[in-house]
C-alpha atoms as a PDB file:
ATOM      1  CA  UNK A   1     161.988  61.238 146.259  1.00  0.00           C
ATOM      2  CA  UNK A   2     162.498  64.995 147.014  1.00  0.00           C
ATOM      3  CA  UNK A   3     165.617  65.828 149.518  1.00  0.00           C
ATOM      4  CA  UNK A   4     162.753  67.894 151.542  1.00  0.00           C
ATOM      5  CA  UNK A   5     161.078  64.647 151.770  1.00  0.00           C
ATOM      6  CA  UNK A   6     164.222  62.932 152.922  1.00  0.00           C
ATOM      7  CA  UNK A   7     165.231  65.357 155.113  1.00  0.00           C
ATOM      8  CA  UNK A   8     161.570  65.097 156.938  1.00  0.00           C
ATOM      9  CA  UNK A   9     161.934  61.693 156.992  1.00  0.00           C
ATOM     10  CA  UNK A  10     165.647  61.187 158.292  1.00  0.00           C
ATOM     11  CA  UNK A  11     165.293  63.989 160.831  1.00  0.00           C
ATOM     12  CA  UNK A  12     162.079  61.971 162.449  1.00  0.00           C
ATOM     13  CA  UNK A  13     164.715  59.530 163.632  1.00  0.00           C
ATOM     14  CA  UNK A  14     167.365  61.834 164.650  1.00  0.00           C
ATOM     15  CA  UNK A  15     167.772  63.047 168.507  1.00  0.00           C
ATOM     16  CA  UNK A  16     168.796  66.422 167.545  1.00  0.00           C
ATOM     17  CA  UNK A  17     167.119  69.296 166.604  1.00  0.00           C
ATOM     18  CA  UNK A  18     165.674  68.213 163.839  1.00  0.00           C
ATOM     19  CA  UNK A  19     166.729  69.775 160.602  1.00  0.00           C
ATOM     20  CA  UNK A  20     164.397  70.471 158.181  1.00  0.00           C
ATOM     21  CA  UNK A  21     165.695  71.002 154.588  1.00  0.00           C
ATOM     22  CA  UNK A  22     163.461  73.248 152.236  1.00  0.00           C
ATOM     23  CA  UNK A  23     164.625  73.403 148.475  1.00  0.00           C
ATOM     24  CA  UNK A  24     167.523  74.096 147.456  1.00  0.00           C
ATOM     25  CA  UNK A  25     169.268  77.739 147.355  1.00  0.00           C
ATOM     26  CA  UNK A  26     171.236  79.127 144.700  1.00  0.00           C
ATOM     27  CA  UNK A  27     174.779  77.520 144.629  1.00  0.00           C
ATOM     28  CA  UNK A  28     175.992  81.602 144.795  1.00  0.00           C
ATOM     29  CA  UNK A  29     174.155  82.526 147.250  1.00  0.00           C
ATOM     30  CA  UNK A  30     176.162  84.314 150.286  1.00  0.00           C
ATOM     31  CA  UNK A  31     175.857  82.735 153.908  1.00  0.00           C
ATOM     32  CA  UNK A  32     173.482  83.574 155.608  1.00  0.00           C
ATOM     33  CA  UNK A  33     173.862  85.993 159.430  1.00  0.00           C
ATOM     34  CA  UNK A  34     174.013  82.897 161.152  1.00  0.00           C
ATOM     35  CA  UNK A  35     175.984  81.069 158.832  1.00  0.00           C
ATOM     36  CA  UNK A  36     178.484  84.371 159.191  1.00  0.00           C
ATOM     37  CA  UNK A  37     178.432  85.049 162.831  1.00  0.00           C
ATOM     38  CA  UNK A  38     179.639  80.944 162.917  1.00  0.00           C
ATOM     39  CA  UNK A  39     182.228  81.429 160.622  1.00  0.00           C
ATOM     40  CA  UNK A  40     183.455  84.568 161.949  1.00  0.00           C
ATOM     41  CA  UNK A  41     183.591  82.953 165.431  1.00  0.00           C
ATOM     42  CA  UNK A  42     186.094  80.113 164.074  1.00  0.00           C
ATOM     43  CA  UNK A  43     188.247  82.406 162.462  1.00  0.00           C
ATOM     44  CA  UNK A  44     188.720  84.355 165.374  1.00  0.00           C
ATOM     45  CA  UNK A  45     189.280  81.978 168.187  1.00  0.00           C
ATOM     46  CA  UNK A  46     192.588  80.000 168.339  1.00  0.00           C
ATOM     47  CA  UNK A  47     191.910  76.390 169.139  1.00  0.00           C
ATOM     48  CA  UNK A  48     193.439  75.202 171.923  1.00  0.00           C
ATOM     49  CA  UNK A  49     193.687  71.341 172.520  1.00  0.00           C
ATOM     50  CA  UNK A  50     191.483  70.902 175.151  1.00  0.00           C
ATOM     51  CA  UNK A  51     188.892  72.919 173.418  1.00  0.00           C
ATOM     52  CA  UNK A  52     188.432  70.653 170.470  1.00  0.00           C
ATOM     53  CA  UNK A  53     185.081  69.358 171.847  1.00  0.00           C
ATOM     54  CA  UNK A  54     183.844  73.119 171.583  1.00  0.00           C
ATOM     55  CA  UNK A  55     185.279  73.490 168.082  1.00  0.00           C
ATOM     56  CA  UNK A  56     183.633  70.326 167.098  1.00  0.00           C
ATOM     57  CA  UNK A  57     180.215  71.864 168.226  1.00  0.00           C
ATOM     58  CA  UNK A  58     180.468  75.137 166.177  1.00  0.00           C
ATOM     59  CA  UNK A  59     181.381  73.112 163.116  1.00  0.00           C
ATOM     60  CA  UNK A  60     178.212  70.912 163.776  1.00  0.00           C
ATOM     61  CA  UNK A  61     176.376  74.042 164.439  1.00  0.00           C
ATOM     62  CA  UNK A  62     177.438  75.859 161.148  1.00  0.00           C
ATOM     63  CA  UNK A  63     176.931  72.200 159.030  1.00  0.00           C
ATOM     64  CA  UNK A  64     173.543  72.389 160.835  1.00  0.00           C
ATOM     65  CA  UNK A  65     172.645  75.602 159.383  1.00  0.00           C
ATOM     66  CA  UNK A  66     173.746  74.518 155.839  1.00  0.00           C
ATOM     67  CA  UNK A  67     171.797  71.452 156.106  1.00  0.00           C
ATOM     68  CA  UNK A  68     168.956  73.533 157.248  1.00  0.00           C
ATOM     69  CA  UNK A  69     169.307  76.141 153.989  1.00  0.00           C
ATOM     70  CA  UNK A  70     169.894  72.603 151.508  1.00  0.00           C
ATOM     71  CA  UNK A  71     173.632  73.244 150.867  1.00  0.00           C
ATOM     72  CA  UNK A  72     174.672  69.791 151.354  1.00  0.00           C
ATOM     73  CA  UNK A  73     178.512  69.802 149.684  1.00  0.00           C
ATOM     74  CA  UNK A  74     179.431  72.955 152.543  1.00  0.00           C
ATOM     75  CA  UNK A  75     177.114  70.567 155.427  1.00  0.00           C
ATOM     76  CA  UNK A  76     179.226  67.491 154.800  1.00  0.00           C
ATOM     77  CA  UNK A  77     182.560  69.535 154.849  1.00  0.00           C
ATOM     78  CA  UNK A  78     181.893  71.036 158.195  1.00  0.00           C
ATOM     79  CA  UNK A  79     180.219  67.648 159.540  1.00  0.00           C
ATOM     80  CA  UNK A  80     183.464  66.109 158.991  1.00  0.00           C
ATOM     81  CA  UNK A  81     185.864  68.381 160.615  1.00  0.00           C
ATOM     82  CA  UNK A  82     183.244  68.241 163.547  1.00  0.00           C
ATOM     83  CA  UNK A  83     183.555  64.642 163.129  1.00  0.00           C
ATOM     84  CA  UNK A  84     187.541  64.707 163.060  1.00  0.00           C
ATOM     85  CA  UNK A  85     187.874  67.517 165.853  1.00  0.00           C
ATOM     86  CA  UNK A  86     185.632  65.026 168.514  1.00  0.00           C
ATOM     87  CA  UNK A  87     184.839  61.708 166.942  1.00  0.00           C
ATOM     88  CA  UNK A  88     182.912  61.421 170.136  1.00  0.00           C
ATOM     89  CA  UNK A  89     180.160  63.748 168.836  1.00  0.00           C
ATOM     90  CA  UNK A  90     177.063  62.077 167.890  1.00  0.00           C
ATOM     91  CA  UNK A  91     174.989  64.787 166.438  1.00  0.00           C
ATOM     92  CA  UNK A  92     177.400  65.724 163.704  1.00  0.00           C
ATOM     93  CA  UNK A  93     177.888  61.659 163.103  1.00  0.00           C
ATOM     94  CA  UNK A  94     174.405  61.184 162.696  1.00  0.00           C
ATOM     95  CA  UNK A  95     174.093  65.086 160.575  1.00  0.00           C
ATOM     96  CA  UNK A  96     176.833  63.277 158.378  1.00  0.00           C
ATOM     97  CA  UNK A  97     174.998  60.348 157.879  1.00  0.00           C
ATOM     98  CA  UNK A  98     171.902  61.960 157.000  1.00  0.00           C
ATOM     99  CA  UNK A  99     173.886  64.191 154.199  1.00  0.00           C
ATOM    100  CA  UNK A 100     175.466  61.279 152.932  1.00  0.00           C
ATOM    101  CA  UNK A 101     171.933  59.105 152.561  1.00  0.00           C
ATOM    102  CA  UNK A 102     170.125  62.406 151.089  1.00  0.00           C
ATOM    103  CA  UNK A 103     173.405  63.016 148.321  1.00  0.00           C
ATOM    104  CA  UNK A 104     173.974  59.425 147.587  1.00  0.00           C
ATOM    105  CA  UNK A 105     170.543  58.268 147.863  1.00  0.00           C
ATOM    106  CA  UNK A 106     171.331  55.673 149.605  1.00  0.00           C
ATOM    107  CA  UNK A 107     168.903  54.168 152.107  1.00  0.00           C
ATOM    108  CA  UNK A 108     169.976  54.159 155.978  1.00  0.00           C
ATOM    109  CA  UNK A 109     172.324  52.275 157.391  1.00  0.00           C
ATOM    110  CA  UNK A 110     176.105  51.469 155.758  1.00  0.00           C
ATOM    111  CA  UNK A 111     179.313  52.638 156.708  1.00  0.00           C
ATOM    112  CA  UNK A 112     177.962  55.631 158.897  1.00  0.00           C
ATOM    113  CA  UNK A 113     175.902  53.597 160.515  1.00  0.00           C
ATOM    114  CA  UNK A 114     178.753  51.192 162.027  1.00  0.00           C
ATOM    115  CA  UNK A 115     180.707  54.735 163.042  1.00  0.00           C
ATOM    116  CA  UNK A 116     177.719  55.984 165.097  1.00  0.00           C
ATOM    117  CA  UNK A 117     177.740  52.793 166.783  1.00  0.00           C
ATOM    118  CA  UNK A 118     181.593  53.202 167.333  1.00  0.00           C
ATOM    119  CA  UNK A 119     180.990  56.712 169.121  1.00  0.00           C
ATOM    120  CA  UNK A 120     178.104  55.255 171.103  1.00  0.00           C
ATOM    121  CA  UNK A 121     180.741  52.510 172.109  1.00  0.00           C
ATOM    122  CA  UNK A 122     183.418  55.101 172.771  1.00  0.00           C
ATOM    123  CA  UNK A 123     180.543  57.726 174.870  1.00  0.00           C
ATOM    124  CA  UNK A 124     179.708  54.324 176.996  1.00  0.00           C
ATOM    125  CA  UNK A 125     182.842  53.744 177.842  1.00  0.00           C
ATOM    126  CA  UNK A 126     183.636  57.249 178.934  1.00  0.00           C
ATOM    127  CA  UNK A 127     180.539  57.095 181.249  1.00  0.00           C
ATOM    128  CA  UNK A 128     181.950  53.550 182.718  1.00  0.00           C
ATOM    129  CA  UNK A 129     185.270  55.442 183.493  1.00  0.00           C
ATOM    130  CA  UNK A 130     183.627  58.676 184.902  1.00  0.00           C
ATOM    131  CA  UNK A 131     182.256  56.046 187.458  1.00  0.00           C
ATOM    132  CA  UNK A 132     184.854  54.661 188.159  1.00  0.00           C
ATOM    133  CA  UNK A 133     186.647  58.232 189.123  1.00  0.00           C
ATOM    134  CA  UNK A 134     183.648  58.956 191.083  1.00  0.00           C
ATOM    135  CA  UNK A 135     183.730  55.384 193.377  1.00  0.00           C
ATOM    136  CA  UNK A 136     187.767  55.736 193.919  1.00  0.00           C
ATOM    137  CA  UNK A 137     187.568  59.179 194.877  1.00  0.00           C
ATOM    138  CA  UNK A 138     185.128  58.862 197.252  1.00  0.00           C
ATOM    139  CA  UNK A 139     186.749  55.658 198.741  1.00  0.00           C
ATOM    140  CA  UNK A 140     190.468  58.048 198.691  1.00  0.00           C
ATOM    141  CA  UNK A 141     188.262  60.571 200.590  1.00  0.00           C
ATOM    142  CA  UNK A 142     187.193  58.383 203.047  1.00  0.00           C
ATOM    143  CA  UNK A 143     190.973  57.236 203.264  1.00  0.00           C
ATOM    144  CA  UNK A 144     191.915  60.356 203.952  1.00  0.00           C
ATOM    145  CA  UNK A 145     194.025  60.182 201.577  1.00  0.00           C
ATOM    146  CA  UNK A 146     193.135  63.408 200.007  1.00  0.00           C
ATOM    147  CA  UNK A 147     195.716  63.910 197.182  1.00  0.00           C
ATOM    148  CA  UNK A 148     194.582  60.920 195.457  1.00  0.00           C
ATOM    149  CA  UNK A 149     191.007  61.604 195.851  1.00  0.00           C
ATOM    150  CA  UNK A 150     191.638  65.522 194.285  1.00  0.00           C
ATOM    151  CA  UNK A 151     193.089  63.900 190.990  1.00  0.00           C
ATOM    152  CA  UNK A 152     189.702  61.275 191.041  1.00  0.00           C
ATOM    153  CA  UNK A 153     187.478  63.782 191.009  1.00  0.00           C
ATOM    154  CA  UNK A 154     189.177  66.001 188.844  1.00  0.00           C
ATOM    155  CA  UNK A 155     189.495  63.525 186.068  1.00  0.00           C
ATOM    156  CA  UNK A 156     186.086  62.295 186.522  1.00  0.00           C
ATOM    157  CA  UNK A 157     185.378  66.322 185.552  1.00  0.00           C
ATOM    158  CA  UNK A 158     187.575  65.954 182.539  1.00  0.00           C
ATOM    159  CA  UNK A 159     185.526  63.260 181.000  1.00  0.00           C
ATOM    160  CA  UNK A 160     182.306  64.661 181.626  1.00  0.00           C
ATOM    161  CA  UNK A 161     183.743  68.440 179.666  1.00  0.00           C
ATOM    162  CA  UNK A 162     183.230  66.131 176.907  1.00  0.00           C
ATOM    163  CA  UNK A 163     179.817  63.983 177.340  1.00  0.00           C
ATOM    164  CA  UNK A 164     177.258  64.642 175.020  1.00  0.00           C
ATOM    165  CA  UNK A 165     174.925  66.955 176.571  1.00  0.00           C
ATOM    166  CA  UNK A 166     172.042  64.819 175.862  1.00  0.00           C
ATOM    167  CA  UNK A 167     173.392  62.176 178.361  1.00  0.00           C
ATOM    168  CA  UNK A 168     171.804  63.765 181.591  1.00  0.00           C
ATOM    169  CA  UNK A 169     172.711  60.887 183.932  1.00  0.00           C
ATOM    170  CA  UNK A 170     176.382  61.449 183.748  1.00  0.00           C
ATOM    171  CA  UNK A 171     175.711  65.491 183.282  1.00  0.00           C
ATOM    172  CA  UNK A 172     174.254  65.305 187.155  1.00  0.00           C
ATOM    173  CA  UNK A 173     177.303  63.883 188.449  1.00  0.00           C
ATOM    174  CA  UNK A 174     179.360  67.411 187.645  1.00  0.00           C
ATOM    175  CA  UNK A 175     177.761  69.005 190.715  1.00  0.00           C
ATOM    176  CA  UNK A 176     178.802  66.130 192.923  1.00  0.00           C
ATOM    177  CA  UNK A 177     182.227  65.912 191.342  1.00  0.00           C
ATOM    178  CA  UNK A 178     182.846  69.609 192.194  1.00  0.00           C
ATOM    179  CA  UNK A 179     181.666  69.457 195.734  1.00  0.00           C
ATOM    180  CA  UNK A 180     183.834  66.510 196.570  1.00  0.00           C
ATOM    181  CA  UNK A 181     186.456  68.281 194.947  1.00  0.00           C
ATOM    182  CA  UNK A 182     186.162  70.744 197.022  1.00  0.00           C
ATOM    183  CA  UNK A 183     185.722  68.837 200.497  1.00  0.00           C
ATOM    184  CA  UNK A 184     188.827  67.384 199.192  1.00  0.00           C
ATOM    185  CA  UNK A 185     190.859  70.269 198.617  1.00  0.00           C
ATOM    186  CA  UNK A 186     189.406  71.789 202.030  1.00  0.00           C
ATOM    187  CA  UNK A 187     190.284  68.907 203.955  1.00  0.00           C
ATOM    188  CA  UNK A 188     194.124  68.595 202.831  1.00  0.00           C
ATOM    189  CA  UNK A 189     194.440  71.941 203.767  1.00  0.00           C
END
């Protein structure tokens, strides 16, 4: 089967933009604006370590746009260090995956497979402790005790820097997080 084929037909199941992979470029051809601006953007910014999440995004972003132009090899390099920088990010798992079944011909499932579900695992359990913040907060606030309830709500913003986007039920909670952060830092005063 032709990768354009499997690219169509792996991208059908994926929940990110779906990448569409038309035949393959020259191995010497130079990367493309995008594929620049991205790499120029990486080289530039120092990393700090609460910014791997962001890192992990451009690297997806960049494997994305390889993907897109058929250069596999430089797609599954960047997947990976996405992959390494926030093993919590789903899209570049499931990009990985999909370079990995198109190179190997292998048919879905396998190894990837069982470290999407591991991520998924992982993303659940960061929503179960956002909740958590969330409940003990508000019950500190309603304490009065106001201390405890500021470092609630300020690690239930923490986690939710590094939900996936796509999980809008625990994206809507960042409002209320930040208002009751607020209330709490108003009231204490």
């Amino acid at each position: 089967m032709k990768r354009a084929t499997w690219a169509v037909l792996l991208a059908a199941g994926c929940s990110t933009a779906a990448p569409t992979a038309p035949e393959a470029p020259a191995p010497t051809e130079a990367p493309g604006p995008e594929e620049a601006r991205i790499l120029e953007e990486l080289r530039r910014e120092p990393v700090p370590a609460d910014a791997h999440a962001r890192s992990s995004q451009r690297h997806y972003e960049l494997a994305l746009a390889y993907f897109n132009k058929s250069d596999f090899e430089k797609a599954k390099v960047e997947a990976r260090e996405a992959v390494r920088l926030h093993p919590e990010n789903l899209a570049a798992r499931k990009l990985l995956a999909q370079i990995h079944e198109i190179v190997a011909g292998s048919p879905p499932g396998g190894i990837f497979e069982h470290d999407v579900r591991h991520a998924i695992v992982g993303v659940e359990q960061a929503q179960v402790e956002i909740a958590n913040h969330m409940v003990h907060g508000e019950r500190f606030f309603n304490a009065r005790m106001y201390d405890r309830a500021i470092r609630e709500f300020e690690s239930a913003l923490l986690k939710l820097q590094f939900i996936p986007a796509d999980v809008k039920t625990m994206n809507e909670l960042r409002p209320k997080a930040k208002e009751m952060l607020l209330r709490s830092k108003n009231a204490r005063r």
